[in-house]
PDB file of N, CA and C in Angstrom:
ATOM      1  N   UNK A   1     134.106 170.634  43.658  1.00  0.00           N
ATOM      2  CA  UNK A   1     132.789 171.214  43.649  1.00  0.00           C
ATOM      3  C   UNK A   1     132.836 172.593  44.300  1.00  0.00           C
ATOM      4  N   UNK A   2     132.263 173.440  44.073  1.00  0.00           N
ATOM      5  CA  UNK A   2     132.312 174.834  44.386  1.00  0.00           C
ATOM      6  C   UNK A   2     130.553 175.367  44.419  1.00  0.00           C
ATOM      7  N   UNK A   3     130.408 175.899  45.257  1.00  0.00           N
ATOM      8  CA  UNK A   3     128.647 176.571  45.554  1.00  0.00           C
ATOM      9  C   UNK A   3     129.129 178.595  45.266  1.00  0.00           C
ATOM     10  N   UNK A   4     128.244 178.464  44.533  1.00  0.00           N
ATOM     11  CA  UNK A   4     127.906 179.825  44.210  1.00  0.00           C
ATOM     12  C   UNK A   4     127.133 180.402  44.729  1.00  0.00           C
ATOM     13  N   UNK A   5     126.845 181.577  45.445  1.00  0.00           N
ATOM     14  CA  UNK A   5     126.504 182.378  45.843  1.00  0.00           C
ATOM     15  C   UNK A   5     126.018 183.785  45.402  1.00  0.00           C
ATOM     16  N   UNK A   6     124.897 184.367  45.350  1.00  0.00           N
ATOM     17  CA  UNK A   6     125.150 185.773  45.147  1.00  0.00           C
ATOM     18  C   UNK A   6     124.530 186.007  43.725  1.00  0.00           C
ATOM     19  N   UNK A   7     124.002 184.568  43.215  1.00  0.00           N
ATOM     20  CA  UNK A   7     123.953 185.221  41.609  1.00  0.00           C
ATOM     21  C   UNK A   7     122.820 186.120  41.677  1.00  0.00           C
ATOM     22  N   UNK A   8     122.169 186.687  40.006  1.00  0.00           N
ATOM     23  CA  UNK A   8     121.140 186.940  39.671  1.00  0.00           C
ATOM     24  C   UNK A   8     119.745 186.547  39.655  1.00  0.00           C
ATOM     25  N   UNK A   9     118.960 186.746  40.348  1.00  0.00           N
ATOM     26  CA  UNK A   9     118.426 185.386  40.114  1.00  0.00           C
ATOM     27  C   UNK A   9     117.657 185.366  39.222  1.00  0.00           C
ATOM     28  N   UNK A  10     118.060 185.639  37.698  1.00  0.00           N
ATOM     29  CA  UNK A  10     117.724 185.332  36.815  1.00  0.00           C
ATOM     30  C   UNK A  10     118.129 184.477  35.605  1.00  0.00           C
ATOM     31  N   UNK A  11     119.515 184.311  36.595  1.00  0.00           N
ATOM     32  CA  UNK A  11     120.964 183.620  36.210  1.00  0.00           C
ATOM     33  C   UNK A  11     120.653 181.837  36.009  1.00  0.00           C
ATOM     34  N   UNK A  12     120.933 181.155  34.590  1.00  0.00           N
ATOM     35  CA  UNK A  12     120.345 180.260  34.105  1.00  0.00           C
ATOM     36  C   UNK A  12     121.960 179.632  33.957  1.00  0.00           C
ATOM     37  N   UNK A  13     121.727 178.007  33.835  1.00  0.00           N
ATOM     38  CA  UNK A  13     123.116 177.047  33.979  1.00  0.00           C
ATOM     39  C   UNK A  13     124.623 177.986  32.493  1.00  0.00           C
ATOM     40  N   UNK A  14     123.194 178.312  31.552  1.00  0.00           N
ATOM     41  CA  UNK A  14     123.995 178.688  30.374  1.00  0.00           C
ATOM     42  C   UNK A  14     124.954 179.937  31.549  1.00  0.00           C
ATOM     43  N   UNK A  15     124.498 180.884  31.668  1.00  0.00           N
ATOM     44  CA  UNK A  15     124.766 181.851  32.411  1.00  0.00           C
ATOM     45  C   UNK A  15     126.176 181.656  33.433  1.00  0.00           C
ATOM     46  N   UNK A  16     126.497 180.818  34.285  1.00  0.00           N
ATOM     47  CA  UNK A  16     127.106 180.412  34.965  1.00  0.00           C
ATOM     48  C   UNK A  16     128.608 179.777  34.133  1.00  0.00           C
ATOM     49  N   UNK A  17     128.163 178.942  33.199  1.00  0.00           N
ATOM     50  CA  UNK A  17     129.105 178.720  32.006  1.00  0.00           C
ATOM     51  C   UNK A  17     129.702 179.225  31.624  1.00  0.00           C
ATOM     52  N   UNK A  18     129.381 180.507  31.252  1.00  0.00           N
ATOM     53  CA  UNK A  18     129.545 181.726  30.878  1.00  0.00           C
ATOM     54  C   UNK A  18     130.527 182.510  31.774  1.00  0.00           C
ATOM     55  N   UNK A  19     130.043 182.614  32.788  1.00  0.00           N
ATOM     56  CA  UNK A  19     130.895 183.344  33.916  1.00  0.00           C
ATOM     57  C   UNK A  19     132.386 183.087  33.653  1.00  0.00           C
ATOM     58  N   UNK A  20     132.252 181.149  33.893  1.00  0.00           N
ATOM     59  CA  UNK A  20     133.621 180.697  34.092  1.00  0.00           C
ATOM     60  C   UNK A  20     134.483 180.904  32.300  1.00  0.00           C
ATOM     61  N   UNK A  21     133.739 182.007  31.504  1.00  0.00           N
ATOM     62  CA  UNK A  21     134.834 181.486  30.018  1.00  0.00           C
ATOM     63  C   UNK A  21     135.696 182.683  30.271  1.00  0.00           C
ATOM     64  N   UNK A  22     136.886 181.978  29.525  1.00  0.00           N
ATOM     65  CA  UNK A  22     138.129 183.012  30.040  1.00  0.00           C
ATOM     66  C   UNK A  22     139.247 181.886  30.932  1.00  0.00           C
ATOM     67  N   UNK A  23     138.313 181.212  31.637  1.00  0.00           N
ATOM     68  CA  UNK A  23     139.200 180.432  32.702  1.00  0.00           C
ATOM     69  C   UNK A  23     139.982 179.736  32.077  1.00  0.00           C
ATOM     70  N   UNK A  24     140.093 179.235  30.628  1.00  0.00           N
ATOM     71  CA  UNK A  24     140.350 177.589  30.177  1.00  0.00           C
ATOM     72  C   UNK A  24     139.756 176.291  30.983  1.00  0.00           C
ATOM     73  N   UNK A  25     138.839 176.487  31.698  1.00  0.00           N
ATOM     74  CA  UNK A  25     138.188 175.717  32.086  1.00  0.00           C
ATOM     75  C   UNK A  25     136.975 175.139  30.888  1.00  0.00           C
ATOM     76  N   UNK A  26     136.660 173.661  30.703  1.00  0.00           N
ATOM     77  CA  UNK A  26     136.026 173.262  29.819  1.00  0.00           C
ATOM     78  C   UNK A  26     134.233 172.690  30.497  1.00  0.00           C
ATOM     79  N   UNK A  27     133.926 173.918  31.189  1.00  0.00           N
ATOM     80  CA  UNK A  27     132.307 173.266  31.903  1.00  0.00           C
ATOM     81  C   UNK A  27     131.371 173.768  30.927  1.00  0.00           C
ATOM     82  N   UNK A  28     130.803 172.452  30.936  1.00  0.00           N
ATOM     83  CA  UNK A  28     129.056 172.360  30.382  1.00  0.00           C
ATOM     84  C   UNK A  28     128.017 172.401  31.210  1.00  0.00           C
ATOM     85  N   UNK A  29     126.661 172.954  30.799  1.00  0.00           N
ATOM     86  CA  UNK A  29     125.766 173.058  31.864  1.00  0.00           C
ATOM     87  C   UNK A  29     125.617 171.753  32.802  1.00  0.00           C
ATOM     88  N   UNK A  30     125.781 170.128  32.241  1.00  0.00           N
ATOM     89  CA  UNK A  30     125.691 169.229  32.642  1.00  0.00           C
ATOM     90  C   UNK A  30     126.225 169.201  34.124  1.00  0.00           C
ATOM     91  N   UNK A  31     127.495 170.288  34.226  1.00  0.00           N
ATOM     92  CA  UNK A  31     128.260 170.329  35.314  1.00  0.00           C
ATOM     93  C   UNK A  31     127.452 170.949  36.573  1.00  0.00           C
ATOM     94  N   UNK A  32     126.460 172.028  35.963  1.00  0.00           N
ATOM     95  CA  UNK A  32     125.735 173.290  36.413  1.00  0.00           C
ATOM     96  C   UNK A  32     124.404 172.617  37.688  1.00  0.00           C
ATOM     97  N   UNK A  33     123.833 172.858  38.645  1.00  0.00           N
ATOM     98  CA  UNK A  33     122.699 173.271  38.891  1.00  0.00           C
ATOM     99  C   UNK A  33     122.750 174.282  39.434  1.00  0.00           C
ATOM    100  N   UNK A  34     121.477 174.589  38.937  1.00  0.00           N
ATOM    101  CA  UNK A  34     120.827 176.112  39.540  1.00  0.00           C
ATOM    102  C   UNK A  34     119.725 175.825  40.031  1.00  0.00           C
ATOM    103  N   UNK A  35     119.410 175.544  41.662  1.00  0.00           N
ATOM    104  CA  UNK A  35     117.974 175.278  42.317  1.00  0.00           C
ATOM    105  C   UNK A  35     117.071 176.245  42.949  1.00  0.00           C
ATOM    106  N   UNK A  36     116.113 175.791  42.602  1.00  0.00           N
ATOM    107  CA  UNK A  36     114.860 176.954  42.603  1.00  0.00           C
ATOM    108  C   UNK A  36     114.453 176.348  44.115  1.00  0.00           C
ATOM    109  N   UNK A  37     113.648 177.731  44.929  1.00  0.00           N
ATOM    110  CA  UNK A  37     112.695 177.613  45.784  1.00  0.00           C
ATOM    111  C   UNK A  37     111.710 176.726  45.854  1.00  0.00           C
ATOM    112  N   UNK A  38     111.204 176.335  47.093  1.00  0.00           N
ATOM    113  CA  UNK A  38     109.712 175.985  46.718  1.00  0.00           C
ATOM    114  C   UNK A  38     108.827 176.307  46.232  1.00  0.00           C
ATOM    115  N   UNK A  39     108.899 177.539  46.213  1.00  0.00           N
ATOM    116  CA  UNK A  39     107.852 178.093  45.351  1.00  0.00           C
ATOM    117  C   UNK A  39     108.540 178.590  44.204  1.00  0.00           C
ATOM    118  N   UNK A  40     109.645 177.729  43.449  1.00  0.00           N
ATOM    119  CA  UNK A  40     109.537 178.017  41.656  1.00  0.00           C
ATOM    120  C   UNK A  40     110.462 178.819  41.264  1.00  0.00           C
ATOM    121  N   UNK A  41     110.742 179.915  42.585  1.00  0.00           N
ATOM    122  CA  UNK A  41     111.832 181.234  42.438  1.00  0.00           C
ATOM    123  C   UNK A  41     113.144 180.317  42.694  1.00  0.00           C
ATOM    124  N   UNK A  42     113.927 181.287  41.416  1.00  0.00           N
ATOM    125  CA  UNK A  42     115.709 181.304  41.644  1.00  0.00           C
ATOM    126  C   UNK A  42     115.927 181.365  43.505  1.00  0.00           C
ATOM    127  N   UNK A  43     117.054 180.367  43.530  1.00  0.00           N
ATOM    128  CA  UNK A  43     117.606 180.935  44.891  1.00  0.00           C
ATOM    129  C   UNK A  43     119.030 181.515  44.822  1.00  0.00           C
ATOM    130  N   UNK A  44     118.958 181.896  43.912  1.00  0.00           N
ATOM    131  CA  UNK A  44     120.240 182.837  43.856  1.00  0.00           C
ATOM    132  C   UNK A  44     121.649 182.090  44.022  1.00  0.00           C
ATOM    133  N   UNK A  45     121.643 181.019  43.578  1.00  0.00           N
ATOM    134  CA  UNK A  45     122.644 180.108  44.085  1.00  0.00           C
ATOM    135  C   UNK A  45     122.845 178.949  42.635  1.00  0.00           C
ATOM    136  N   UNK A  46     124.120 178.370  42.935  1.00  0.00           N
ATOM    137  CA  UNK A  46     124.555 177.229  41.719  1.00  0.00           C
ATOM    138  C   UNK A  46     125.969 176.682  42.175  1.00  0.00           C
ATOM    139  N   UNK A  47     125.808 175.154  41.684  1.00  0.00           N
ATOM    140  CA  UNK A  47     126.371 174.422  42.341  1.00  0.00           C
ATOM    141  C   UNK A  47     126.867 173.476  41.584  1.00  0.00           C
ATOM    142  N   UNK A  48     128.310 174.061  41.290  1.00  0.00           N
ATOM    143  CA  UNK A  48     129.124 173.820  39.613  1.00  0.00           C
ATOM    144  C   UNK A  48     130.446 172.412  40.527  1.00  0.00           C
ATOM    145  N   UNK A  49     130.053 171.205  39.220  1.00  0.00           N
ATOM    146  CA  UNK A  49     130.923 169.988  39.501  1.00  0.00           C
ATOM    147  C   UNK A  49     132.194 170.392  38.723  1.00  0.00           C
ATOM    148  N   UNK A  50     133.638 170.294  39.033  1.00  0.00           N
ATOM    149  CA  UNK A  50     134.853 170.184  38.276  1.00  0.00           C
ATOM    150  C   UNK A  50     135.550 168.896  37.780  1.00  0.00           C
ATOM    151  N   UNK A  51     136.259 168.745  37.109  1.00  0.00           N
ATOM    152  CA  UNK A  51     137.069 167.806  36.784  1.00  0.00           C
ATOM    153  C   UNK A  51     137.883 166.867  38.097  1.00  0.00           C
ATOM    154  N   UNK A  52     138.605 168.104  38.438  1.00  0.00           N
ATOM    155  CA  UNK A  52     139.602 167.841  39.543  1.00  0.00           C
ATOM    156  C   UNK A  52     139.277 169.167  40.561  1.00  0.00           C
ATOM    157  N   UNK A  53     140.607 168.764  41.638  1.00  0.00           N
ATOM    158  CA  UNK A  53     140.786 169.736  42.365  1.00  0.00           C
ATOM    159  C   UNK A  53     141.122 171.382  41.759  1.00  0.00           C
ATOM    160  N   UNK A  54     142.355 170.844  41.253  1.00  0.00           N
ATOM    161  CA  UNK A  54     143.104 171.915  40.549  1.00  0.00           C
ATOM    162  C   UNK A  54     141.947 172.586  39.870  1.00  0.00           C
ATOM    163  N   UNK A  55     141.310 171.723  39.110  1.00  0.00           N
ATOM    164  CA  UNK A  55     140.320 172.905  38.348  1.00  0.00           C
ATOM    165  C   UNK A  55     139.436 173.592  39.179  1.00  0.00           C
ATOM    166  N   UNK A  56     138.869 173.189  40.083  1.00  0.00           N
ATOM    167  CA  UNK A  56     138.254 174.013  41.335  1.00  0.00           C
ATOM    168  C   UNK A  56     138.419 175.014  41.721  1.00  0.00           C
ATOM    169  N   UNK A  57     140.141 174.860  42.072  1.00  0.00           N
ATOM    170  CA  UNK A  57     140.909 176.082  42.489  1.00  0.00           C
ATOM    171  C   UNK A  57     141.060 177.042  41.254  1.00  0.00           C
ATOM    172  N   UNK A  58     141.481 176.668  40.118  1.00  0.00           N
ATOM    173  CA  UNK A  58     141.627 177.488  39.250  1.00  0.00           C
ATOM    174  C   UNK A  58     140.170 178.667  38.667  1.00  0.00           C
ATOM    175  N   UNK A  59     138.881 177.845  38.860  1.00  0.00           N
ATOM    176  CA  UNK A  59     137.598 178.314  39.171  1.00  0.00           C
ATOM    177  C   UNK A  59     137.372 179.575  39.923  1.00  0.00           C
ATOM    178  N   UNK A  60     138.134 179.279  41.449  1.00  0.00           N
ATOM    179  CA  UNK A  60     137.602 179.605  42.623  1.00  0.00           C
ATOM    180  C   UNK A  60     138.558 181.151  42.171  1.00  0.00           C
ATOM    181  N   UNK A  61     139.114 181.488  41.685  1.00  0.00           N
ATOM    182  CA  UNK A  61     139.770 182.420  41.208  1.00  0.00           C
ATOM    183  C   UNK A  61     138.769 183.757  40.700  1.00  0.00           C
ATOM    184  N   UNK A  62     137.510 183.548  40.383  1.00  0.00           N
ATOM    185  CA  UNK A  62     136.463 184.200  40.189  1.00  0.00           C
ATOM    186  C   UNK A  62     135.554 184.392  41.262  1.00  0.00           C
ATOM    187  N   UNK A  63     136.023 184.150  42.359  1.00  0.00           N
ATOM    188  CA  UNK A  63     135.039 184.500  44.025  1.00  0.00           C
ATOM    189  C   UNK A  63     135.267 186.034  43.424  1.00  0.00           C
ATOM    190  N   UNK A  64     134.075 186.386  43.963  1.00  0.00           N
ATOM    191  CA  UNK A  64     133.663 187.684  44.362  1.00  0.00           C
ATOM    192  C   UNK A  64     133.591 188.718  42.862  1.00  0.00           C
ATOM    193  N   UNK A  65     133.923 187.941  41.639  1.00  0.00           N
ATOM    194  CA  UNK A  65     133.594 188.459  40.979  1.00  0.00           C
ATOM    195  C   UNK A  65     132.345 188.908  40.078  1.00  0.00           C
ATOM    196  N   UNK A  66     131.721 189.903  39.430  1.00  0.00           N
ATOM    197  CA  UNK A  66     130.544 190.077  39.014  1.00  0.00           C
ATOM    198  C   UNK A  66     130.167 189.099  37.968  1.00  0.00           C
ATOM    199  N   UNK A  67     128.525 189.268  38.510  1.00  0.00           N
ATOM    200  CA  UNK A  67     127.256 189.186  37.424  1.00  0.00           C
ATOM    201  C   UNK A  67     126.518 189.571  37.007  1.00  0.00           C
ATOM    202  N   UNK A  68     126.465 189.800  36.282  1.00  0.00           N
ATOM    203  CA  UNK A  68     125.349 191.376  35.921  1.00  0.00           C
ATOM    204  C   UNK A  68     125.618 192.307  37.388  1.00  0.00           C
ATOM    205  N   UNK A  69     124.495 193.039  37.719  1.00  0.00           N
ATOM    206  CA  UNK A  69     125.309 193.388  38.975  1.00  0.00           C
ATOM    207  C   UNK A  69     125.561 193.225  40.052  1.00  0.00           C
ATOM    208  N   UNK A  70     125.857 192.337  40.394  1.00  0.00           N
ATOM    209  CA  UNK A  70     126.179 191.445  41.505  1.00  0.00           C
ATOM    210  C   UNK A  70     126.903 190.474  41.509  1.00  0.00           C
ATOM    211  N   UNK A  71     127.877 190.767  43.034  1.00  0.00           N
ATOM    212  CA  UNK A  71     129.050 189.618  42.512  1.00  0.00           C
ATOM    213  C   UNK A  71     128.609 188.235  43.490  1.00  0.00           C
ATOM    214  N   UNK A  72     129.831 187.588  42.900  1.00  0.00           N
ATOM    215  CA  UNK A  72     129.859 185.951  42.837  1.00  0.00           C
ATOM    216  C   UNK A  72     130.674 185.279  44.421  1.00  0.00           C
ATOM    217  N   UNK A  73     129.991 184.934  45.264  1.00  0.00           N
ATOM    218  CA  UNK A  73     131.067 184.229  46.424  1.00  0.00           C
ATOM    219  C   UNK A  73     130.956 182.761  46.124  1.00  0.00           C
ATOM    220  N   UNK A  74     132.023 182.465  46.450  1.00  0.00           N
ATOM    221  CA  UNK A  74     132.259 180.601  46.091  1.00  0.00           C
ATOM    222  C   UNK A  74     132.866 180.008  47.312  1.00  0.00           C
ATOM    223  N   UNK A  75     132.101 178.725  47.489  1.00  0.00           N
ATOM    224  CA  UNK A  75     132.395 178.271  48.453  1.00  0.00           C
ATOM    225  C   UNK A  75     132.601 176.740  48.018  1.00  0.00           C
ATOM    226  N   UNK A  76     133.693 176.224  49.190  1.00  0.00           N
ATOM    227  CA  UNK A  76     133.632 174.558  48.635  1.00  0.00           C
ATOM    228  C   UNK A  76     132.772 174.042  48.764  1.00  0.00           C
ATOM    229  N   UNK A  77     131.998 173.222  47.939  1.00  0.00           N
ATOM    230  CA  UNK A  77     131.267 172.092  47.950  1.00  0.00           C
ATOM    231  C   UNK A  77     131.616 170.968  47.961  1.00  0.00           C
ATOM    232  N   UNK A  78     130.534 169.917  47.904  1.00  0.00           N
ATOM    233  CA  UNK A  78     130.701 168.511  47.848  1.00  0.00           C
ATOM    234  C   UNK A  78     130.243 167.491  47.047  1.00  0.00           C
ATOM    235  N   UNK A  79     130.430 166.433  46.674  1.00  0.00           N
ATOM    236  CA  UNK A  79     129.515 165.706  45.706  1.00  0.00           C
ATOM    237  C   UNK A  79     128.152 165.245  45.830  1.00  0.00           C
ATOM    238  N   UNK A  80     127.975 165.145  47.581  1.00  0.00           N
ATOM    239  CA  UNK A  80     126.793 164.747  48.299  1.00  0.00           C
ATOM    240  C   UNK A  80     125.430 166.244  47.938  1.00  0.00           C
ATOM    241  N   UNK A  81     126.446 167.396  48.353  1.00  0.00           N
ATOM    242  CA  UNK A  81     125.503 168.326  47.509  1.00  0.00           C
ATOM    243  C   UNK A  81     125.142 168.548  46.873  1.00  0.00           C
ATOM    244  N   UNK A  82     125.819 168.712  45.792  1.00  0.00           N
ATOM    245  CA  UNK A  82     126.062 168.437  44.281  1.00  0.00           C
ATOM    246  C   UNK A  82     124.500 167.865  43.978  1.00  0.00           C
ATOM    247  N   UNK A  83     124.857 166.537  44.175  1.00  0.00           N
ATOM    248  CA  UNK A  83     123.679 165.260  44.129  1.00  0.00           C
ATOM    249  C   UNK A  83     122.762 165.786  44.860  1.00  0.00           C
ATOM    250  N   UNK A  84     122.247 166.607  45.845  1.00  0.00           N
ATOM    251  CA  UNK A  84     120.838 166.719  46.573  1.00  0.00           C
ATOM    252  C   UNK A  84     120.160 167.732  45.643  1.00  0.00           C
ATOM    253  N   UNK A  85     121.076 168.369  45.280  1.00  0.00           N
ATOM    254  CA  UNK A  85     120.653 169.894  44.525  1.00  0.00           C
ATOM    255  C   UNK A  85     120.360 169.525  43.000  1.00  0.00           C
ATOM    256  N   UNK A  86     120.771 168.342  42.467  1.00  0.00           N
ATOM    257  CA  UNK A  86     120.754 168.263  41.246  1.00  0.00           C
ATOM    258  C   UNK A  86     119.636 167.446  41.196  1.00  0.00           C
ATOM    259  N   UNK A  87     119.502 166.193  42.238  1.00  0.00           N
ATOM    260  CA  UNK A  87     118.178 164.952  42.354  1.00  0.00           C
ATOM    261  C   UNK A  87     116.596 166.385  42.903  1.00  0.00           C
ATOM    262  N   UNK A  88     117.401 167.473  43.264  1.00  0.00           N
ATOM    263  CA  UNK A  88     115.508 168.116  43.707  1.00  0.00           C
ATOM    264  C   UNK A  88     114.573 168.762  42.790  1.00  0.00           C
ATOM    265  N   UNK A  89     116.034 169.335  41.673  1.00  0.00           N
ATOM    266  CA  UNK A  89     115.513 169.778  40.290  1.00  0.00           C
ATOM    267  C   UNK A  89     114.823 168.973  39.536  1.00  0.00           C
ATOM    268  N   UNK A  90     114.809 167.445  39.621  1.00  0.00           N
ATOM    269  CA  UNK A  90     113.937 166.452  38.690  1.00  0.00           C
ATOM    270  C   UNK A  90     112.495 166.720  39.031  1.00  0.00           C
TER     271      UNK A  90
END
């Protein structure tokens, strides 16, 4: 699991998907959340599930790289996060 940082915040799960093509990495938005504020706004943040480790790392290879204009910091995550961030979007 890896937490994103830094996006756009206009930046949508498709968006993030996107980022990672190029990698040979095979993520679907399913993998993706992107959680909004309380009040509705992007928080500039997304919080992408991997296969494995290895694919994580192979991921994490895109820290600090751009998005539109602004780049990307990645940090490890967890599955427990994963799950809080994905159960608040319902």
């Amino acid at each position: 699991m890896l937490k994103l940082r830094g996006l756009p915040f206009s930046a949508s799960r498709e968006d993030v998907v996107a980022f990672f093509d190029g990698t040979g990495l095979n993520i679907t938005t399913a993998e993706v959340v992107v959680p909004t504020q309380a009040d509705g706004r992007a928080s500039g943040e997304a919080y992408v599930r991997f296969q494995d480790a290895e694919a994580a790392r192979t991921a994490s290879q895109k820290d600090r790289c751009m998005m539109g204009s602004r780049y990307v910091e990645m940090f490890v995550s967890s599955q427990d996060e994963w799950q809080i961030k994905s159960n608040s979007q319902r």
